[in-house]
Each structure stands twice: as structure tokens, then as C-alpha cells.
N, C-alpha and C. Protein backbone atom coordinates (compact mmCIF):
# COMPACT_ATOMS: atom_id res chain seq x y z
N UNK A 1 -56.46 104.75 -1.40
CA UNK A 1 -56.21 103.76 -2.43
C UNK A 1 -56.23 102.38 -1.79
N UNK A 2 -56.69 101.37 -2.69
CA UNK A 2 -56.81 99.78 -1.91
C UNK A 2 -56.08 99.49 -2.25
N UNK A 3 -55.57 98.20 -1.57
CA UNK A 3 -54.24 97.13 -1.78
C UNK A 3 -54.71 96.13 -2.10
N UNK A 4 -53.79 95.87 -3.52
CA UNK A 4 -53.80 94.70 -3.97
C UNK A 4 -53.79 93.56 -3.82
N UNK A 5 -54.70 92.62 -4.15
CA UNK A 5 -55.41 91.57 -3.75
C UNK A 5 -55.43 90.53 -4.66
N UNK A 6 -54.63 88.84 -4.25
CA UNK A 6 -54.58 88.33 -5.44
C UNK A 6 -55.87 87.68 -5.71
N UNK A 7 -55.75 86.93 -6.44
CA UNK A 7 -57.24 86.43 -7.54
C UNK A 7 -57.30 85.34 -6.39
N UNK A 8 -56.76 84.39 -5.53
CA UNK A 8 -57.77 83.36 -5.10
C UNK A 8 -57.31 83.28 -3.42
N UNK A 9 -57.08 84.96 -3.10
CA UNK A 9 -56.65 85.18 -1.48
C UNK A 9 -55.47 83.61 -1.40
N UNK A 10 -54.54 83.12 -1.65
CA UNK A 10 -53.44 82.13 -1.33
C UNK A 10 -54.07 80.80 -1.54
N UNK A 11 -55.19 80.78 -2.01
CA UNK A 11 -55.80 78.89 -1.80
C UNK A 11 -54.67 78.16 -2.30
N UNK A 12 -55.08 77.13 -1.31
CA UNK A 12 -54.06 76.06 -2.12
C UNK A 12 -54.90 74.31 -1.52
N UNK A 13 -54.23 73.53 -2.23
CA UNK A 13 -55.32 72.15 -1.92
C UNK A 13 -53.72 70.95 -2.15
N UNK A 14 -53.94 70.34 -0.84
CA UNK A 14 -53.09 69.21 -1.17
C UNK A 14 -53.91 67.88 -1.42
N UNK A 15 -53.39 67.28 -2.39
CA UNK A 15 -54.49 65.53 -3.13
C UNK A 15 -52.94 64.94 -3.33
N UNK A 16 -52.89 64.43 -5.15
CA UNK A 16 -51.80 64.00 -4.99
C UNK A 16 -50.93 64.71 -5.59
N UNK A 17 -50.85 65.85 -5.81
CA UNK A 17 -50.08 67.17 -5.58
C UNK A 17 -50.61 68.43 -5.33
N UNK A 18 -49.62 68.96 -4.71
CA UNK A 18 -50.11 70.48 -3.92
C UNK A 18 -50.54 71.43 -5.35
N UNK A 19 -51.80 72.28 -5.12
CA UNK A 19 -52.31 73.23 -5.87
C UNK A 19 -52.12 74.34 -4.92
N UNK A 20 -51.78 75.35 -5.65
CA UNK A 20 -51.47 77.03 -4.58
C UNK A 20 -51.29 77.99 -5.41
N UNK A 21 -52.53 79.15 -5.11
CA UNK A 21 -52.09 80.39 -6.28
C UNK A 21 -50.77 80.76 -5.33
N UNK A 22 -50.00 81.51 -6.42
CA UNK A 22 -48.56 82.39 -5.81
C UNK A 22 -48.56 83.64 -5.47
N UNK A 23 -49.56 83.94 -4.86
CA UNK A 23 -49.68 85.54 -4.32
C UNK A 23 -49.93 85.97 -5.83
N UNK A 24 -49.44 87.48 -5.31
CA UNK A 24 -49.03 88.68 -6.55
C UNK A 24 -48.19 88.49 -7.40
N UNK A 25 -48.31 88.97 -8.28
CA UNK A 25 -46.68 89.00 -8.86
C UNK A 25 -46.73 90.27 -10.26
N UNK A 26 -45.62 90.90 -10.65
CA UNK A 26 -45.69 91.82 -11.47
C UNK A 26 -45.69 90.65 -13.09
N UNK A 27 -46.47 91.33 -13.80
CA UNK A 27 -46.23 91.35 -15.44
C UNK A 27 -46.54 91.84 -16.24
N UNK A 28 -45.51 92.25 -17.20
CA UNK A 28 -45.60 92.88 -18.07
C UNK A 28 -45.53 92.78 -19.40
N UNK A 29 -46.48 93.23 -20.48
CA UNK A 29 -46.40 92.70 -21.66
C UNK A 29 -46.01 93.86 -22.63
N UNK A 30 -44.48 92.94 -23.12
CA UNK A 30 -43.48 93.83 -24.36
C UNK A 30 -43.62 93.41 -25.69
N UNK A 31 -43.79 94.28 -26.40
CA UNK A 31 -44.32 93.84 -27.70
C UNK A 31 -43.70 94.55 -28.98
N UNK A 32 -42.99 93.94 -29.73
CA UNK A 32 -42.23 95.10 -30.17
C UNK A 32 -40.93 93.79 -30.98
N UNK A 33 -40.04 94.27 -32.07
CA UNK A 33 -38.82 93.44 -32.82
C UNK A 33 -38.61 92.44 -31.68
N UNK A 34 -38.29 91.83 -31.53
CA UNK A 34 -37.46 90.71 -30.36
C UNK A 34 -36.00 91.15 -31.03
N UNK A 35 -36.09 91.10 -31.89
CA UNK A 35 -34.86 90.82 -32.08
C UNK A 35 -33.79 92.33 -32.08
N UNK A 36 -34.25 93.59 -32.22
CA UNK A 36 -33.96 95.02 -31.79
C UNK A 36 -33.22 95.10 -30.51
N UNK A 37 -31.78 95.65 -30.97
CA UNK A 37 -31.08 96.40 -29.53
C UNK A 37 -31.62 96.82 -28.34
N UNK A 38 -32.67 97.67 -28.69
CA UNK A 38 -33.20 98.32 -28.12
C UNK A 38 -33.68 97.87 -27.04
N UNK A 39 -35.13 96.35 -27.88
CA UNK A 39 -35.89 95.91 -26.87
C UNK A 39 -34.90 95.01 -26.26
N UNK A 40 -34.15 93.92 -26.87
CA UNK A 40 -33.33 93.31 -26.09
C UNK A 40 -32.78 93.82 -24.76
N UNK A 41 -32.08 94.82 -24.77
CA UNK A 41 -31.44 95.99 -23.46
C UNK A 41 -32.44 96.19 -22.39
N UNK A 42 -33.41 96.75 -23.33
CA UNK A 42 -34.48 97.42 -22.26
C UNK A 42 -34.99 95.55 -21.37
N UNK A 43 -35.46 95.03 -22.03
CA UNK A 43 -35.79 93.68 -21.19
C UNK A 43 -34.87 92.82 -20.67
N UNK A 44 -33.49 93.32 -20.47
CA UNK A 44 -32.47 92.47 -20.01
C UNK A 44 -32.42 93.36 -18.95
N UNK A 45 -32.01 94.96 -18.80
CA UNK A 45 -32.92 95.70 -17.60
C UNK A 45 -33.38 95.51 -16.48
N UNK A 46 -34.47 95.19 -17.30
CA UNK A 46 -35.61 95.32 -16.08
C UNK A 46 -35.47 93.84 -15.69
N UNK A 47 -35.84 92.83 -16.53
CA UNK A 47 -35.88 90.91 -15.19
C UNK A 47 -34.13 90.92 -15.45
N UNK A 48 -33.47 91.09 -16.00
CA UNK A 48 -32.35 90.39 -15.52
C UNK A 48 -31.85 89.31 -16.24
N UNK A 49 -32.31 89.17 -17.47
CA UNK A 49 -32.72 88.02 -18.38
C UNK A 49 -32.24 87.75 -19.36
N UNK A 50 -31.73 87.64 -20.39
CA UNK A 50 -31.73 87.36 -21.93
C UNK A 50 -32.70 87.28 -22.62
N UNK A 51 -33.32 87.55 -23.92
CA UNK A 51 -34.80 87.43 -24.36
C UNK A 51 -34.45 85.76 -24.51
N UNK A 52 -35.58 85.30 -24.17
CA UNK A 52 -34.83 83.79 -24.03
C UNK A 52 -35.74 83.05 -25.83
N UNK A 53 -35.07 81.91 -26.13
CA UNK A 53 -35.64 81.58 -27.58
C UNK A 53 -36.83 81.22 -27.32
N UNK A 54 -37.59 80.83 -29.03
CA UNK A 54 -39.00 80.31 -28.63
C UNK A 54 -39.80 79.45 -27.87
N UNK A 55 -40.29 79.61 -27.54
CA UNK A 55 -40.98 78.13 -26.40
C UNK A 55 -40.15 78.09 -25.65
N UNK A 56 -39.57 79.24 -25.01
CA UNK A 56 -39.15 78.94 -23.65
C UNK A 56 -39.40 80.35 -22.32
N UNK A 57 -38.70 79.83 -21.48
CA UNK A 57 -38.70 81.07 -20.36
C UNK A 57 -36.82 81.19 -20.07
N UNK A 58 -36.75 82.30 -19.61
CA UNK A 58 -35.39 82.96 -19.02
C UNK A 58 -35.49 83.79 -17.57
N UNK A 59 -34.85 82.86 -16.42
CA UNK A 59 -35.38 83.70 -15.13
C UNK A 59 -36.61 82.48 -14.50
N UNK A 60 -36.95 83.75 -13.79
CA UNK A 60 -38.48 83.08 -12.72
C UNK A 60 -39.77 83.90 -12.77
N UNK A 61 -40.09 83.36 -12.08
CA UNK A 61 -41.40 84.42 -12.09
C UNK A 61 -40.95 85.50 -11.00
N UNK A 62 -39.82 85.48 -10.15
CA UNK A 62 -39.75 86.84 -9.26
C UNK A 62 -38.53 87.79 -10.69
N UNK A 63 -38.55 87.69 -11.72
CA UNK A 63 -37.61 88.03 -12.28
C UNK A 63 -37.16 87.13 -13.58
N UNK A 64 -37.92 87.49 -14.88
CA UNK A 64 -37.57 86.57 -15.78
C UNK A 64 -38.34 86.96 -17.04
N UNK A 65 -37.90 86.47 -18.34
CA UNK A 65 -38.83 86.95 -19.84
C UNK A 65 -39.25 85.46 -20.24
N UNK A 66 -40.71 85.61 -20.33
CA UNK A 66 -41.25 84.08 -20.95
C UNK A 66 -41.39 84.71 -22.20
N UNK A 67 -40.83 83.59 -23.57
CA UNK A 67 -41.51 83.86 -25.04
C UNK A 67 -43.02 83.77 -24.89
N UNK A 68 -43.90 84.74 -25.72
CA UNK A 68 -45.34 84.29 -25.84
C UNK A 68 -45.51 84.20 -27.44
N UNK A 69 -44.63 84.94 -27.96
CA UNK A 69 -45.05 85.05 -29.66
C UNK A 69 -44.11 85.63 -30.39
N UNK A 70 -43.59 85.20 -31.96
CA UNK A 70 -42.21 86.37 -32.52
C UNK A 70 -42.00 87.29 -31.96
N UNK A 71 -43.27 88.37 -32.11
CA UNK A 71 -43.51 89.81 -31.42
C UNK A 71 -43.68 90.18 -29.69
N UNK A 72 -43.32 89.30 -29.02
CA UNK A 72 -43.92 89.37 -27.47
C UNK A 72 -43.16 88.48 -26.36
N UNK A 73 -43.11 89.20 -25.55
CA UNK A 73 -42.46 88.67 -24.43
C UNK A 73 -43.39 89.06 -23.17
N UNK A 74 -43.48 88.26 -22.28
CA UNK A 74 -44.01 88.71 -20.61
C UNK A 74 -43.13 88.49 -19.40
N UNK A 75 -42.82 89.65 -18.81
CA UNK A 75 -41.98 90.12 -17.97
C UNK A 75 -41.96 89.92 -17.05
N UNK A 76 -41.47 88.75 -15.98
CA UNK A 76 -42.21 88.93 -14.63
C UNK A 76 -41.15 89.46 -13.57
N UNK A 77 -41.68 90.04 -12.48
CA UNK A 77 -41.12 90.92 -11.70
C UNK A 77 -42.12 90.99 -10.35
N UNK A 78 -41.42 91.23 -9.45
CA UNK A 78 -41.68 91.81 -7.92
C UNK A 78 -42.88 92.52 -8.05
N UNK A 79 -44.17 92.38 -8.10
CA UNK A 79 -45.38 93.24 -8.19
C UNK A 79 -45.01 94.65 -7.58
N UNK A 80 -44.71 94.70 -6.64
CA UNK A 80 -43.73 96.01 -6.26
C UNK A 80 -43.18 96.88 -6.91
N UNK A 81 -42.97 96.18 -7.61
CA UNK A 81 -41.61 96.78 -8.85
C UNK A 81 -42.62 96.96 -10.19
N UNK A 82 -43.84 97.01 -10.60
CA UNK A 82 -44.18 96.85 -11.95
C UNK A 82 -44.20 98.37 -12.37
N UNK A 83 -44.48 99.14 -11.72
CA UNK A 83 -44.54 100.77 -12.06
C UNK A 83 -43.58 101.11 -12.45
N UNK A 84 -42.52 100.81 -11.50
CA UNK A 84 -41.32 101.50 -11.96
C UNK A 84 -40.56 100.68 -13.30
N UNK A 85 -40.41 99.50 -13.13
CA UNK A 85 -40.40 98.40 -14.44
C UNK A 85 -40.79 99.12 -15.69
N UNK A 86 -42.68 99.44 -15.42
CA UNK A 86 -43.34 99.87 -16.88
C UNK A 86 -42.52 101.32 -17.05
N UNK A 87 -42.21 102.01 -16.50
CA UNK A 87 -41.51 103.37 -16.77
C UNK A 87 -40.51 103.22 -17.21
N UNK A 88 -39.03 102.68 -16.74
CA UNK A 88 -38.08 102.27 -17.29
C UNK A 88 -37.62 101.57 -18.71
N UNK A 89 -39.05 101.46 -18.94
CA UNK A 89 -39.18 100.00 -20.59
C UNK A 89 -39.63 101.00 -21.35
N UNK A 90 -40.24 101.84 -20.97
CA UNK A 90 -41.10 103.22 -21.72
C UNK A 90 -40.11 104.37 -21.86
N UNK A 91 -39.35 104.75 -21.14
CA UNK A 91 -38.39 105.61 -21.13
C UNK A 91 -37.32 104.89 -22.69
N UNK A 92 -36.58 103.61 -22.02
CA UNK A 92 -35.63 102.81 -22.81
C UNK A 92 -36.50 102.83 -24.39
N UNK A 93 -37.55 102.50 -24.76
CA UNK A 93 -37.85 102.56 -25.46
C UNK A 93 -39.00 103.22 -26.64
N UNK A 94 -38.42 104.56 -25.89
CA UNK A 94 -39.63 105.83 -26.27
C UNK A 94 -39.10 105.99 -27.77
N UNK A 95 -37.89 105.27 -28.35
CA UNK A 95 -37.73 105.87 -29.76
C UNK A 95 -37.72 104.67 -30.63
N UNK A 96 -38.11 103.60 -30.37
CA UNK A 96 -38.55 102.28 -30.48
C UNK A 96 -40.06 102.00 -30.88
N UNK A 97 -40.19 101.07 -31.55
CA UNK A 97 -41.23 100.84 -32.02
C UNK A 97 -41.74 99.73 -31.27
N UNK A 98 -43.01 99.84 -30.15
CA UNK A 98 -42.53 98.64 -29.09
C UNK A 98 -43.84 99.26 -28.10
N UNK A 99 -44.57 98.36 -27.54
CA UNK A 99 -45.86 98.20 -26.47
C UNK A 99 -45.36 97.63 -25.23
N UNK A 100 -45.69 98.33 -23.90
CA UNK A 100 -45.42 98.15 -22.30
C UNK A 100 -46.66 98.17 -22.10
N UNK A 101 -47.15 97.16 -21.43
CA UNK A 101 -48.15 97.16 -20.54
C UNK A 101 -48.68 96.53 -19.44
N UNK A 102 -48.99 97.09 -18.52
CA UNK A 102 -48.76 96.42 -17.41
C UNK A 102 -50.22 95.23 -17.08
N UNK A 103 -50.03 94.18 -17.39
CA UNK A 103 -51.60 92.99 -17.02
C UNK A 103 -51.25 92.04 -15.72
N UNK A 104 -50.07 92.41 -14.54
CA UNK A 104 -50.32 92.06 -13.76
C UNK A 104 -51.58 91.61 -12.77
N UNK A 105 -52.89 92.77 -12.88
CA UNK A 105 -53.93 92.52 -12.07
C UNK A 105 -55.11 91.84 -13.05
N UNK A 106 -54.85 91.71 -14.39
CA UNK A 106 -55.68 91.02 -15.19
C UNK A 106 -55.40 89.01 -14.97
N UNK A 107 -54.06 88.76 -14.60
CA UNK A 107 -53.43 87.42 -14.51
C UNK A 107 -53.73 86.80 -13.11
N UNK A 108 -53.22 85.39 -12.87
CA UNK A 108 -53.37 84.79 -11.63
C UNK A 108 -52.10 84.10 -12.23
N UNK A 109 -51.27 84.09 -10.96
CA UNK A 109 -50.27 82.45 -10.64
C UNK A 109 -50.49 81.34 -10.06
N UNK A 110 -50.70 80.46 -10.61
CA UNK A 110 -50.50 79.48 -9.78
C UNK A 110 -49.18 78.55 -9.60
N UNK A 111 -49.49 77.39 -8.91
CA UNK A 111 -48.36 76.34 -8.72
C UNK A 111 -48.67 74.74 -8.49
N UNK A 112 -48.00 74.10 -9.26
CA UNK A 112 -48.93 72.56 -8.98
C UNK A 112 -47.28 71.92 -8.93
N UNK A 113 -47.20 71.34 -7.80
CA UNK A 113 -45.68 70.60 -6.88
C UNK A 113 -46.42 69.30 -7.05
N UNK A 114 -45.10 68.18 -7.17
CA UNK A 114 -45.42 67.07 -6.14
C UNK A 114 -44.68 65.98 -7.23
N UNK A 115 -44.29 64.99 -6.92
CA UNK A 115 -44.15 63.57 -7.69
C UNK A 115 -45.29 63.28 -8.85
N UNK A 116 -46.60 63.81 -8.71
CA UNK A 116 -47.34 63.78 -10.04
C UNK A 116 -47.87 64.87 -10.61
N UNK A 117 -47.16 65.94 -10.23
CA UNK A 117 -47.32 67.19 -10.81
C UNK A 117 -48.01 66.85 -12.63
N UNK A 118 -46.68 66.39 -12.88
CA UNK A 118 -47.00 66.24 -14.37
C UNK A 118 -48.23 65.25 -14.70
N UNK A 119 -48.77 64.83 -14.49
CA UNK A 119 -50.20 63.29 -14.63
C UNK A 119 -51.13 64.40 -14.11
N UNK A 120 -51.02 65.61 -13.02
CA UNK A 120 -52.55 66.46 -12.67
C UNK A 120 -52.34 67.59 -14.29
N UNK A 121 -51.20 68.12 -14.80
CA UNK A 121 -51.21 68.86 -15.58
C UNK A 121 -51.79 68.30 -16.75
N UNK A 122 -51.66 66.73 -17.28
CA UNK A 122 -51.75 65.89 -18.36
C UNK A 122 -52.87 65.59 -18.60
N UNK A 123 -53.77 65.99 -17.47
CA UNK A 123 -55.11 65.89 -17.47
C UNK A 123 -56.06 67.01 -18.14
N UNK A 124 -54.99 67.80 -18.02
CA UNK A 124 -55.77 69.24 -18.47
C UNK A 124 -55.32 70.25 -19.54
N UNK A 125 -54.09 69.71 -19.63
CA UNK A 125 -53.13 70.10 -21.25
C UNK A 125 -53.07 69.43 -22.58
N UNK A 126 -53.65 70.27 -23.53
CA UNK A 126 -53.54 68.83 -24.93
C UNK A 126 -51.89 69.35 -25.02
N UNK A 127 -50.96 68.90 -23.75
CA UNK A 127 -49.18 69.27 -24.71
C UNK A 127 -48.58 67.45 -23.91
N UNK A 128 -47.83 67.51 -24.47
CA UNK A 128 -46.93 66.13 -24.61
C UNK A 128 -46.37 66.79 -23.64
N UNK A 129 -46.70 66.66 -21.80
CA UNK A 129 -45.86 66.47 -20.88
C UNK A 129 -44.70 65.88 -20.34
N UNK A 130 -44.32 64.34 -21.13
CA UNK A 130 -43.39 63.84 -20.73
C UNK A 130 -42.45 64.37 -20.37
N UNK A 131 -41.35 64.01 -19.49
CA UNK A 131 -39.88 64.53 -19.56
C UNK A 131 -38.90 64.54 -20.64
N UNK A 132 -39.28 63.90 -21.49
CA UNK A 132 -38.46 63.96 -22.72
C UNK A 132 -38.95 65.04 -23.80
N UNK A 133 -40.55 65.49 -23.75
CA UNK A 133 -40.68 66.17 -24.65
C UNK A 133 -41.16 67.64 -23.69
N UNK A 134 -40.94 67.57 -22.63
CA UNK A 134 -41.48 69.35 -21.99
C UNK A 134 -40.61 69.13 -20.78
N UNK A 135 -39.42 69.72 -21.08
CA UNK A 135 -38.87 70.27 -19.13
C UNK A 135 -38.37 71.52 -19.11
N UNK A 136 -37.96 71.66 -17.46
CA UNK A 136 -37.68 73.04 -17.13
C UNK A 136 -36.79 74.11 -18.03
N UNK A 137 -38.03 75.21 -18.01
CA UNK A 137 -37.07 75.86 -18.71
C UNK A 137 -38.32 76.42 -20.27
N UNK A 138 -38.78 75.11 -20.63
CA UNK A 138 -39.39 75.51 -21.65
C UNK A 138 -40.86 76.06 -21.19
N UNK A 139 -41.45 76.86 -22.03
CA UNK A 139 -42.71 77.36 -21.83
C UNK A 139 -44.12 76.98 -22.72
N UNK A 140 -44.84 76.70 -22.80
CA UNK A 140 -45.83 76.78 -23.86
C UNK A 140 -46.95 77.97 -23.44
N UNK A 141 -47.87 78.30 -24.47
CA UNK A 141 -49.16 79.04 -24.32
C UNK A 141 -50.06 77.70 -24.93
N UNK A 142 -51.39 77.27 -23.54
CA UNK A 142 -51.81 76.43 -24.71
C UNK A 142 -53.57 76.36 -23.59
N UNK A 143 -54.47 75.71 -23.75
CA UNK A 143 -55.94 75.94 -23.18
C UNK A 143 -55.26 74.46 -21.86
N UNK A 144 -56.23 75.14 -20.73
CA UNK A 144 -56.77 73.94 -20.07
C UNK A 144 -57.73 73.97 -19.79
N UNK A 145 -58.20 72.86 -20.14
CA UNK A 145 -59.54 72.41 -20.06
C UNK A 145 -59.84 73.41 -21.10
N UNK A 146 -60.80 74.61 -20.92
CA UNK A 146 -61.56 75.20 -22.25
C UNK A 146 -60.90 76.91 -22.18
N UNK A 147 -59.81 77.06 -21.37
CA UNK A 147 -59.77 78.42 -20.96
C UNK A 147 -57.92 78.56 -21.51
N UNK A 148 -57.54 79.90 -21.94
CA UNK A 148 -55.93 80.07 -22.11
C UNK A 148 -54.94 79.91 -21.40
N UNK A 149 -54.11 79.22 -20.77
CA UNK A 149 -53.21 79.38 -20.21
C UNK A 149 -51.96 79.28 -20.57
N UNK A 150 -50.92 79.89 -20.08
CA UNK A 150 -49.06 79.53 -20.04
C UNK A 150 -48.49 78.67 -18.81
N UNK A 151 -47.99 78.22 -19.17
CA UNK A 151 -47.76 77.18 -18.43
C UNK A 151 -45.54 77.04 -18.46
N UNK A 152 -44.80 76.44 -17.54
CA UNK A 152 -43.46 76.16 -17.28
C UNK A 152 -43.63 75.75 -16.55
N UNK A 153 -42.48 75.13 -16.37
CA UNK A 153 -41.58 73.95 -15.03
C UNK A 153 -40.23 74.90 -14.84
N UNK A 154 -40.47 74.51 -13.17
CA UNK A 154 -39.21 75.43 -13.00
C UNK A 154 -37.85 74.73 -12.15
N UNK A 155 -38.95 73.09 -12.07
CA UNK A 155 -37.69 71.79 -11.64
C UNK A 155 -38.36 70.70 -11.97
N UNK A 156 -38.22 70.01 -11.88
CA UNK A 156 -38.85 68.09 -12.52
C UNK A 156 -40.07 68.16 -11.60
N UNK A 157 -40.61 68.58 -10.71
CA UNK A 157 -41.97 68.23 -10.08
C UNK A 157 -42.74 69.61 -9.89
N UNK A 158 -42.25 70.66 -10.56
CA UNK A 158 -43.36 72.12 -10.38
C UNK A 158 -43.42 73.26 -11.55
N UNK A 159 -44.82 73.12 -11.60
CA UNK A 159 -45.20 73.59 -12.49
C UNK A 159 -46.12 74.68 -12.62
N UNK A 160 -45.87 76.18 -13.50
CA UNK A 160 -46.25 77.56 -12.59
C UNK A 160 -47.14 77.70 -14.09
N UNK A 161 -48.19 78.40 -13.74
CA UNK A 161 -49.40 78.14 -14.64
C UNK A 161 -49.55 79.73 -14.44
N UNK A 162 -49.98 80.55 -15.78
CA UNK A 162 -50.63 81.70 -15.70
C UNK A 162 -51.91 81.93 -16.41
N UNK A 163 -53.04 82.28 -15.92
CA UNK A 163 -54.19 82.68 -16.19
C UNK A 163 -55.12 83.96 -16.52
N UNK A 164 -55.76 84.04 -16.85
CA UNK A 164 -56.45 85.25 -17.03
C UNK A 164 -57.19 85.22 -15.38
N UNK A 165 -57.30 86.77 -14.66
CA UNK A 165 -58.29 86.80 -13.23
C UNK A 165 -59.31 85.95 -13.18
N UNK A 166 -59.90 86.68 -14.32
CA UNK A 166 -61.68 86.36 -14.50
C UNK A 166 -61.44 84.14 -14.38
N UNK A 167 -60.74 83.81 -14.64
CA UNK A 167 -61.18 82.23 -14.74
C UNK A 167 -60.49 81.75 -13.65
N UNK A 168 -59.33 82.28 -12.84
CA UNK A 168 -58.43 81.55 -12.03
C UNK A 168 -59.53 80.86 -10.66
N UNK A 169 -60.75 81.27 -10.22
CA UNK A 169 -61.06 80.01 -9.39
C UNK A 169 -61.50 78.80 -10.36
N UNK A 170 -61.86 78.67 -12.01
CA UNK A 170 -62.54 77.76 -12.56
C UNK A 170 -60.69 77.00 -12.36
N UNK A 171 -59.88 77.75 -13.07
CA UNK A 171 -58.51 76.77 -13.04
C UNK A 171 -58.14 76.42 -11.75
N UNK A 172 -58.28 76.79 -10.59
CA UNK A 172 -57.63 76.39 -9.71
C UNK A 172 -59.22 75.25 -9.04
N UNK A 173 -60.29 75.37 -9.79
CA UNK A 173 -61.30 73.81 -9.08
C UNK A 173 -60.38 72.87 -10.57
N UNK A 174 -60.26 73.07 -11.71
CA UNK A 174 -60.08 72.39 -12.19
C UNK A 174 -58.71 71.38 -11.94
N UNK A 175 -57.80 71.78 -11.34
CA UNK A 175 -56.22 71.22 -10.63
C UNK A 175 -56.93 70.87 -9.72
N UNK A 176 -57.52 70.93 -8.96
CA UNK A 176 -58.03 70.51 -7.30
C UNK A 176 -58.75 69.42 -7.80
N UNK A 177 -59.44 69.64 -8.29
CA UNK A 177 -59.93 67.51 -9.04
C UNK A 177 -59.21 67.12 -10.16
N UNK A 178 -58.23 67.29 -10.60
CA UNK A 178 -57.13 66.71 -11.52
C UNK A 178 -56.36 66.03 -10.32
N UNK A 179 -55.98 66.42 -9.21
CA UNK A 179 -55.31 66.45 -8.17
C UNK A 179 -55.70 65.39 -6.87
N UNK A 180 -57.29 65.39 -6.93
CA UNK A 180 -57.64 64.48 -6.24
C UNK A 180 -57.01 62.53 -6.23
N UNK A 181 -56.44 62.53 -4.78
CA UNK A 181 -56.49 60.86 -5.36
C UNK A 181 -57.69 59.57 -6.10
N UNK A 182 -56.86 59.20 -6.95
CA UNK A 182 -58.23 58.48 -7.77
C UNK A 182 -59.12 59.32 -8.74
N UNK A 183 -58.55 60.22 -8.99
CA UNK A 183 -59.30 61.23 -10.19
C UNK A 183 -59.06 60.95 -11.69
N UNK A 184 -60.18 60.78 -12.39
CA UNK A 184 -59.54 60.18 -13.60
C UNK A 184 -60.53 61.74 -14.91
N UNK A 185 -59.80 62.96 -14.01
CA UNK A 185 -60.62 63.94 -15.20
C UNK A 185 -60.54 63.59 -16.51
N UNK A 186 -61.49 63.69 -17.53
CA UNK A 186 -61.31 63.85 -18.65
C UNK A 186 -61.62 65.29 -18.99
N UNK A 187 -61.22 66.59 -19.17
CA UNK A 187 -61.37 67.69 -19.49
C UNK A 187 -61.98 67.71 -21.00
N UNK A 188 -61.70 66.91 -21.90
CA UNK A 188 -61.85 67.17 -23.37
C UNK A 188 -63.22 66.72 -24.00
């Protein structure tokens, strides 16, 4: 059996903030009442979390539930840990009306740090970055540049981006010239 391999082997690019995929990481997609005993338990479980409210995250990415939709939550966890995770959520909720599935190797993480974290993201998000209208804690699902992403802050200068495999080198050239000093992308 081969070992798992993330989507952009660790690249990372320093400009005027650091770009870096985050290795591996487990996730899992729960789908099912949010608002049910059941699923609540079972996903407090496994990350450790509270189902956290809309447009937001609860936890981290080593351990945490991002909202994606009424019906949906994504689980993140210790890539290590996603097997036993998906079993435990499947067990908890075999009499539940409710979807586990594991899209860890379908996703990429990344990470964009720095004093202009937010101005390389603003380049490539149609969301109202400011600090007054997006900080840590909250989550959105929204495109950069032309492709899906989720996106959080997990302190005032870093910001953890999730992708589909198939596009994570187009997103991670697209941060690497958002990122460049003197870059004035227009993505739109």
C-alpha cells in the first residue's frame, strides 16, 4: 500500500506573506439534522467541538467542525485518525439519518501568514475581508479567483484555505502572485 501524499509535497513561497500547503490533514463530511442529538454527540466525539453556528468554525484544523451548509458540517482531524473517526460517526450514527464521508485525499490545505495576509486574500475573494466584517473564528465557502474554496482565520494575520486536489497548484500560483511584492492581481 502507498503513503499518502499531500497535493503540493509542502510548497510554500514567502513575498509579502508566507504561502504554505499544511501537509495532510483528515476530513470529513457529515451530513445529516445539525440540529439532532445524535449528530450533535457523534461530532462533538470525534473533533472535540460543539457544532459551531452558521458561518463559522469550532476547533482547528488538527481538530474542529467548520459550518458548510444547514445540512453539513466538515470535520477536521489528525489524517491519522480519519478511519477510525469515519467508523466511530458511522457506528454513533447507524440509526440516524446522516452521511460520513471521508474527502480528506480529494482536499488541499493551505496557509497564507503575515501582516498582509488579508490584502493577498482580498485579491482573490469577492468576501468583505476587513476586520470588522470577517475575523477569527468565522468561516465562509466562497470562489477564488474562478475555483471553490473555504476559507478561516485562525488569528488576525492567518488564514487556512481549503480546496479541491485537482486545483490546489492553480490556488497555491494564484496566492504566490497575490503575494508577490508590488502585485496588483485582479482575479475578476
Amino acid at each position: 500500500m502507498s503513503e499518502p501524499v499531500s497535493a503540493l509535497n509542502n510548497a510554500s513561497y514567502d513575498g509579502i506573506a508566507r504561502i504554505a500547503e499544511d501537509g495532510l490533514h483528515g476530513m470529513i463530511t457529515l451530513r445529516g439534522d445539525l440540529s439532532a442529538k445524535a449528530v450533535k454527540a457523534a461530532a462533538r466525539a470525534v473533533a472535540g467541538a460543539d457544532v459551531p453556528d452558521a458561518g463559522c468554525i469550532a476547533g482547528d484544523s488538527a481538530g474542529g467542525l467548520c459550518w458548510m451548509s444547514p445540512d453539513e458540517l466538515l470535520l477536521l482531524c489528525p489524517h491519522a485518525q480519519v478511519d477510525a473517526n469515519v467508523e466511530t460517526l458511522r457506528q454513533a450514527l447507524d440509526q440516524t439519518h446522516a452521511l460520513v464521508a471521508n474527502v480528506s485525499d480529494a482536499r488541499a490545505l493551505l496557509r497564507v501568514t503575515g501582516p498582509a495576509a488579508r490584502e493577498v486574500m482580498a485579491k482573490l475573494c469577492p468576501v468583505d475581508l476587513s476586520p470588522a466584517a470577517f475575523e477569527p473564528g468565522m468561516f465562509r465557502r466562497t470562489r477564488m479567483a474562478q475555483v471553490p474554496a473555504a476559507i478561516w482565520m485562525t488569528d488576525d494575520e492567518t488564514f487556512q484555505i481549503i480546496c479541491f486536489r485537482s486545483v490546489a497548484q492553480y490556488v497555491f500560483g494564484l496566492l504566490r502572485v497575490a503575494a508577490q511584492p508590488g502585485s496588483a492581481v485582479n482575479a475578476f
